[in-house]
Structures are given as C-alpha cells and as structure tokens.
N, C-alpha and C. Protein backbone atom coordinates (compact mmCIF):
# COMPACT_ATOMS: atom_id res chain seq x y z
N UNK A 1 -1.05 2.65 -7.95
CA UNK A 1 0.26 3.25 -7.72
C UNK A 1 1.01 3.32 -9.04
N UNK A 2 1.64 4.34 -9.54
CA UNK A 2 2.88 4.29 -10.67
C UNK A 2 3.99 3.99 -10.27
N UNK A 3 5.02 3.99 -11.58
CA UNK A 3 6.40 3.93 -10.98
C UNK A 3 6.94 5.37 -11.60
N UNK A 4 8.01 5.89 -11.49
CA UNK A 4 8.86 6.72 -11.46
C UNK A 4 9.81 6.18 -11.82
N UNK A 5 10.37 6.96 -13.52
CA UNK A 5 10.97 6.59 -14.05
C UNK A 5 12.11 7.60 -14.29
N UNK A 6 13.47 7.42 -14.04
CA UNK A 6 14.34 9.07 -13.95
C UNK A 6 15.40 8.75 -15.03
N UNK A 7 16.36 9.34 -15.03
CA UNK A 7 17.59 8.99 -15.68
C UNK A 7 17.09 9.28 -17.42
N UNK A 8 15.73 9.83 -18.22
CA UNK A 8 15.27 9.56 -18.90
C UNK A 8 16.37 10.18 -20.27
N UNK A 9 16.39 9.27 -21.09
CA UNK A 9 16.51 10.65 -22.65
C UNK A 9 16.02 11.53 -22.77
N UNK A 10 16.42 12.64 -23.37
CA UNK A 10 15.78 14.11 -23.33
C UNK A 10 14.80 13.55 -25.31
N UNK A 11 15.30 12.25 -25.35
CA UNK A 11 14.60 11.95 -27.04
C UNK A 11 13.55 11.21 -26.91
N UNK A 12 13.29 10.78 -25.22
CA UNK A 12 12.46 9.44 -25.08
C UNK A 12 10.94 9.90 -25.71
N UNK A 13 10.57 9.23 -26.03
CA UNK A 13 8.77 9.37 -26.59
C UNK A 13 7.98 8.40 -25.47
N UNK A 14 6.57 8.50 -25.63
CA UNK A 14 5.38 7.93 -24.55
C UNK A 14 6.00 6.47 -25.15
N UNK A 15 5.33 6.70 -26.46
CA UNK A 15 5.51 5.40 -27.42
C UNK A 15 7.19 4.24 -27.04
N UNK A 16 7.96 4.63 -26.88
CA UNK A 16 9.35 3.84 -26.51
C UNK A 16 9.27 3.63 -25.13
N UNK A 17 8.97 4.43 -24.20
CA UNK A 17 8.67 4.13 -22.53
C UNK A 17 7.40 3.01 -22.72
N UNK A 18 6.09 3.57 -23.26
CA UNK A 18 5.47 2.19 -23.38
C UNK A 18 5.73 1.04 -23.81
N UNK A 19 6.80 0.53 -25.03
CA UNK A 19 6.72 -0.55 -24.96
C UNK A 19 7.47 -1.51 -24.40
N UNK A 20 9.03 -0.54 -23.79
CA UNK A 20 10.00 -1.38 -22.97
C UNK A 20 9.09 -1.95 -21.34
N UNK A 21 7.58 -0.79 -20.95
CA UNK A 21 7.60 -1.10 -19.82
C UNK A 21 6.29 -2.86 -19.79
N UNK A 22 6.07 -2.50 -21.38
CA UNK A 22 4.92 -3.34 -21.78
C UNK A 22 5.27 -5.02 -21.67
N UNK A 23 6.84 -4.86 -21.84
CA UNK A 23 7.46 -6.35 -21.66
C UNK A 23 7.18 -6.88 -20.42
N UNK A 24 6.65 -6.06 -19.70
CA UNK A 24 6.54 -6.56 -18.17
C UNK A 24 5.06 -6.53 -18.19
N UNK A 25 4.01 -6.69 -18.64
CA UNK A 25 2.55 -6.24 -18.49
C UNK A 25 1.71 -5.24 -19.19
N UNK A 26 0.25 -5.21 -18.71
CA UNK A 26 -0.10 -4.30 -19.72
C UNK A 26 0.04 -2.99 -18.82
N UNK A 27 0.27 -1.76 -19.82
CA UNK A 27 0.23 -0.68 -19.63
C UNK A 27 -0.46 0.09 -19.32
N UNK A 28 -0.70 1.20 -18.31
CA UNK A 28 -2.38 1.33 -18.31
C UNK A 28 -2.13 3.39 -18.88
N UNK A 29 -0.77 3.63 -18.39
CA UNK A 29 -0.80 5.14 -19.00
C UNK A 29 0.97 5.58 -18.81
N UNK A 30 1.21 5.98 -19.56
CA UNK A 30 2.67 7.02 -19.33
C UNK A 30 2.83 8.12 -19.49
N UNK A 31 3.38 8.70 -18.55
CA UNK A 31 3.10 10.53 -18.73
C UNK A 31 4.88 10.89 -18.44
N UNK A 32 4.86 11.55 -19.43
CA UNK A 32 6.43 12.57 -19.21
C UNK A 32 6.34 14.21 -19.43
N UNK A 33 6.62 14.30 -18.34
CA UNK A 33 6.83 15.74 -17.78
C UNK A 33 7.35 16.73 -18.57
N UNK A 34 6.58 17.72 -18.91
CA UNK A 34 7.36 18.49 -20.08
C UNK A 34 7.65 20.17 -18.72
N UNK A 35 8.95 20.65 -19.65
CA UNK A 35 9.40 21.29 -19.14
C UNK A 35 8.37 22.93 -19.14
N UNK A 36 8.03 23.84 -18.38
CA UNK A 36 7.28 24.87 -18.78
C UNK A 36 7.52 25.98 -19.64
N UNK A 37 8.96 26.43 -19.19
CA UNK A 37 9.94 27.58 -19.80
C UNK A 37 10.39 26.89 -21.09
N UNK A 38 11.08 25.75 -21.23
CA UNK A 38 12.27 25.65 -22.51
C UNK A 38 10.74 24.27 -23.54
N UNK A 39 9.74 23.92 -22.81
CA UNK A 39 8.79 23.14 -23.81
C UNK A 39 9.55 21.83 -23.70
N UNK A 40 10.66 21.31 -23.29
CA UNK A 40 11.72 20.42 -23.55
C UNK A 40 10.98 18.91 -22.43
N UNK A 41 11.47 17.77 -22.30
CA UNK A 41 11.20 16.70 -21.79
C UNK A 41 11.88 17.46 -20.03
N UNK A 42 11.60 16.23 -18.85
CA UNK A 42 12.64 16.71 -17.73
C UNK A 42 13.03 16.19 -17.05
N UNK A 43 12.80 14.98 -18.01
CA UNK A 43 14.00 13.47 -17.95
C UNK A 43 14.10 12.62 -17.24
N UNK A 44 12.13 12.68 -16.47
CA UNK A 44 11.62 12.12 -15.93
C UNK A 44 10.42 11.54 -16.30
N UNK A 45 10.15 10.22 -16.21
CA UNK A 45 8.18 9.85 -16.27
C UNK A 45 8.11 9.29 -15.51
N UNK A 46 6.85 9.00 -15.87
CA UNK A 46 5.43 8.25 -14.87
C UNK A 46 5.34 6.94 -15.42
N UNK A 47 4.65 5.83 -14.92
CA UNK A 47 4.54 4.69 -15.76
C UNK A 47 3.21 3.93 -14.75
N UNK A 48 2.07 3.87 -15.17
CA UNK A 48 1.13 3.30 -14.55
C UNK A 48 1.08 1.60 -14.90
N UNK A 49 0.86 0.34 -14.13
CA UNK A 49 0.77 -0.96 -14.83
C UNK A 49 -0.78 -1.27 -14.81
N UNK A 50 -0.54 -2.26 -15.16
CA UNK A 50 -2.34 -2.98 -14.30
C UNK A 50 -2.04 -3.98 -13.40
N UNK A 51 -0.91 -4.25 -12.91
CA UNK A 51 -1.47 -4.72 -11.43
C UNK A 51 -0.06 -4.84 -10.69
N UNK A 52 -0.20 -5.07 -9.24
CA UNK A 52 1.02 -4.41 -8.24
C UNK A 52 2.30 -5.48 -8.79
N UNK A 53 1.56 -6.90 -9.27
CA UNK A 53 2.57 -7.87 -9.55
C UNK A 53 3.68 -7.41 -11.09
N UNK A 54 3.07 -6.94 -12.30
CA UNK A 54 3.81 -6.38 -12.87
C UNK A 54 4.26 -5.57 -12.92
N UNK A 55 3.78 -4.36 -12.00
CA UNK A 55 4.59 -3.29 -11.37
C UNK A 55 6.17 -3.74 -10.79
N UNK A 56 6.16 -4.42 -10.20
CA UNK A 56 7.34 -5.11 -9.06
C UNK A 56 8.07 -5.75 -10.14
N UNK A 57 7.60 -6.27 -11.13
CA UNK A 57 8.15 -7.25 -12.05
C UNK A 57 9.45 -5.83 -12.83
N UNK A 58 8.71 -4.88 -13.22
CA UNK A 58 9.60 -3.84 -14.14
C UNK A 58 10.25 -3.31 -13.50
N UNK A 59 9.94 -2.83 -11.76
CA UNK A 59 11.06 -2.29 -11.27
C UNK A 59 12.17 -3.04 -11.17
N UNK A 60 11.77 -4.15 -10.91
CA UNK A 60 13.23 -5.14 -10.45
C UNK A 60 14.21 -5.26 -12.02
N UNK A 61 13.25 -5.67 -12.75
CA UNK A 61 14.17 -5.94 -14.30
C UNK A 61 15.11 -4.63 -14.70
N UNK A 62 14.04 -3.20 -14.28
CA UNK A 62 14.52 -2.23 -15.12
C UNK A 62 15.14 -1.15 -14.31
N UNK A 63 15.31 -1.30 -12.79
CA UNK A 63 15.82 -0.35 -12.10
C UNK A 63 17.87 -0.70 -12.20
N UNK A 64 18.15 0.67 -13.07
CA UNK A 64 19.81 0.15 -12.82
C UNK A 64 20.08 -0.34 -14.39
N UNK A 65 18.56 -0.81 -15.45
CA UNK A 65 19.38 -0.75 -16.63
C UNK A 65 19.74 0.29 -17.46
N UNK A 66 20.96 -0.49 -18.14
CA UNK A 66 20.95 0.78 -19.54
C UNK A 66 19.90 0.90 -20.60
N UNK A 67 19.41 2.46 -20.44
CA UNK A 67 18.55 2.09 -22.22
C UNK A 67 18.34 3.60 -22.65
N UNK A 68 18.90 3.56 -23.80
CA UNK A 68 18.87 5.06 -24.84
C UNK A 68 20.51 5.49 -24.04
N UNK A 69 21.20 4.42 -23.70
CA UNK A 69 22.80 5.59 -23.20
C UNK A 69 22.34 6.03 -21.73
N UNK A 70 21.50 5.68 -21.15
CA UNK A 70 21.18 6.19 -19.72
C UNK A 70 21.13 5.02 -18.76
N UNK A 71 21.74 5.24 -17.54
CA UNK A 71 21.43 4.34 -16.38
C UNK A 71 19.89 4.41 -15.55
N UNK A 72 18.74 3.84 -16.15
CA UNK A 72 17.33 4.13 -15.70
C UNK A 72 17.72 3.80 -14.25
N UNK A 73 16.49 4.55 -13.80
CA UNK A 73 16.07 4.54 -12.12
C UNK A 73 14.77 4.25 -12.17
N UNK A 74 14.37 3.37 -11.71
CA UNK A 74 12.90 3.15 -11.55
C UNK A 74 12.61 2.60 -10.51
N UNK A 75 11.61 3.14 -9.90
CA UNK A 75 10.81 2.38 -8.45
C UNK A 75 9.30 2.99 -8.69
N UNK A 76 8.99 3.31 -7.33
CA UNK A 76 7.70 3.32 -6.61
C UNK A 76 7.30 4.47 -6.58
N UNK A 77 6.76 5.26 -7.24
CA UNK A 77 6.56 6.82 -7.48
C UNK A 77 6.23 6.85 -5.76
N UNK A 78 6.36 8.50 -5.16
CA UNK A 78 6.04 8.38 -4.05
C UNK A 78 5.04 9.38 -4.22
N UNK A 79 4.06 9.45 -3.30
CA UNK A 79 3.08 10.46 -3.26
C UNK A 79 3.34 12.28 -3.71
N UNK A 80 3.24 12.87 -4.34
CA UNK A 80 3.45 14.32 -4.80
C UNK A 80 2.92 15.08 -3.15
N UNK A 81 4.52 16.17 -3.02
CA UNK A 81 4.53 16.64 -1.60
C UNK A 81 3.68 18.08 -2.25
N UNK A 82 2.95 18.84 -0.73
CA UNK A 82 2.10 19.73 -1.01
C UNK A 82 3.38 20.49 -0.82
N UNK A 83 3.74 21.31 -2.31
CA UNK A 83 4.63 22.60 -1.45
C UNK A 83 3.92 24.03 -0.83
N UNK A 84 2.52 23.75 -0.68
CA UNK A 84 1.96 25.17 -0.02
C UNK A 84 1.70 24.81 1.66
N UNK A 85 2.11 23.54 1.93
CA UNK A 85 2.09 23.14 3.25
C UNK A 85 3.37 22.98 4.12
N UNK A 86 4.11 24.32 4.40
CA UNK A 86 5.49 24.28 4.79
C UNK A 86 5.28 25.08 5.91
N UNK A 87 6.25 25.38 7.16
CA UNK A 87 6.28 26.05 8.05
C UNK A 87 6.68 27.20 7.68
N UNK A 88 7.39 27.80 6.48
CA UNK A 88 7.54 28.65 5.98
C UNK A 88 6.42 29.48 5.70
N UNK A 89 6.01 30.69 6.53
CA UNK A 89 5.49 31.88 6.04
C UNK A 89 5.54 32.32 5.35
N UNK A 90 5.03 33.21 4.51
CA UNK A 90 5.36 34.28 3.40
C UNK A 90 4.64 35.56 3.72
N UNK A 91 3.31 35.51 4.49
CA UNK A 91 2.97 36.65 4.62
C UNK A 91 2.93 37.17 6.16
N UNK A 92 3.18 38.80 6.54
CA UNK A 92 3.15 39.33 7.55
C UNK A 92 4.19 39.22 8.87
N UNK A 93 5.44 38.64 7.73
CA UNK A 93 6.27 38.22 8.68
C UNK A 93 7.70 39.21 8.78
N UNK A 94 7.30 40.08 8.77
CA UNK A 94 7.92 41.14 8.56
C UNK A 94 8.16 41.79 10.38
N UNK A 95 7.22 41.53 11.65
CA UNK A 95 7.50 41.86 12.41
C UNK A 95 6.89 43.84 12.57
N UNK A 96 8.10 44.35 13.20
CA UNK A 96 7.78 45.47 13.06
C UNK A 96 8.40 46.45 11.74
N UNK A 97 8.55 46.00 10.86
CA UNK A 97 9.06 46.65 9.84
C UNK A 97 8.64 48.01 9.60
N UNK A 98 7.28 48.33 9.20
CA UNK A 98 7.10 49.24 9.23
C UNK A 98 7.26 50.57 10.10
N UNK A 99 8.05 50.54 11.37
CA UNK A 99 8.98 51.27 11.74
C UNK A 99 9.92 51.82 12.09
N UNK A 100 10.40 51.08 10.86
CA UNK A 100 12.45 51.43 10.21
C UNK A 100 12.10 52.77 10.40
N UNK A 101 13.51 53.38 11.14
CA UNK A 101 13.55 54.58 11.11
C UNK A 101 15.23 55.18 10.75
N UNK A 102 15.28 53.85 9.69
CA UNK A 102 16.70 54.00 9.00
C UNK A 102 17.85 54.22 10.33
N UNK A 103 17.82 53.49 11.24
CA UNK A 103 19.52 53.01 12.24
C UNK A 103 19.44 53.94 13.29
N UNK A 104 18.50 54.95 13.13
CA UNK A 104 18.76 56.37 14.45
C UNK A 104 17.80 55.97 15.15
N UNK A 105 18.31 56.20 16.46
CA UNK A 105 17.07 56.14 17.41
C UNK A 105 16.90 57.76 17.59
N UNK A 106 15.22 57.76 17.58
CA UNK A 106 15.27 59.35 17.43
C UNK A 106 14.77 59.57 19.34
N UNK A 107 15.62 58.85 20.05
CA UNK A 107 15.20 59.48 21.37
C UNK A 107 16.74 60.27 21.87
C-alpha cells in the first residue's frame, strides 16, 4: 500500500519527499505527479514504505504538519477509480435523433 501525500510545494523534489518520509523508515519509492499540459508538479505524491508499521508511523507524525509553507495531508492512498467504468454512456445515446425534423410536425 502507499501513502498519499497532498498539500505538496509546487518546488518539492523526489529527493526532499524522500528524506522527510525516510525519518520514519526505509523508503521503497516516491512518485510525484507531473502535470501533462503546463510539465509543472500537481502538488500531489505517492510515498511507498517497507512495511505497514512505518507506513502508520509517517502518517500519524506527518498528517497536518507544516513543511515547505504547506499544511501536508497524508494518509492511505486509496485504490485509483476506473473512470471508464461509469453509468454514463457516451455512445448511441442520442435516442431518435436522427429524425429532427427541425420543431414541425410535417403531418
């Protein structure tokens, strides 16, 4: 499991997230989300530990502190939602569209 790390600096580096989370255990990976359009950070990461006990250890220390001028949020990453699995249609839902006959009834 990771944690989810929010509230981030738009200056934060892997390198500074790794070693504040390292005070709590070893590290096993940190990933921060880069933006697609602007290339920019999105002021969010990831934070993997090596085991559930120092996991629990950093959320508790570090959820709610200050660091870089920001109020961090950190917990329990939650599973990534499928957004192609929605009740929302996109195709063929148009009904009878194809016989708009622009507002007149031609009877």
């Amino acid at each position: 499991m990771s944690i989810y790390v929010g509230n981030l600096s738009y200056e934060v580096t892997q390198e500074d997230l790794n070693a504040v989370f390292a005070e709590y255990g070893s590290v096993k990976r940190v990933q921060l989300p880069m933006d697609r359009e602007t290339g920019r950070l999105r002021g969010f990461g990831f934070v993997e530990m090596g085991t559930d006990a120092e996991e629990s250890a950093a959320i508790e220390a570090l959820d709610g502190a200050e660091w870089m001028g920001r109020d961090l949020k950190v917990n329990k990453a939650r599973p990534r939602e499928d957004k192609g699995s929605g009740s929302f249609n996109r195709g063929n839902g148009g009904g009878n569209r194809g016989n708009y006959s622009g507002g007149r009834s031609r009877y």
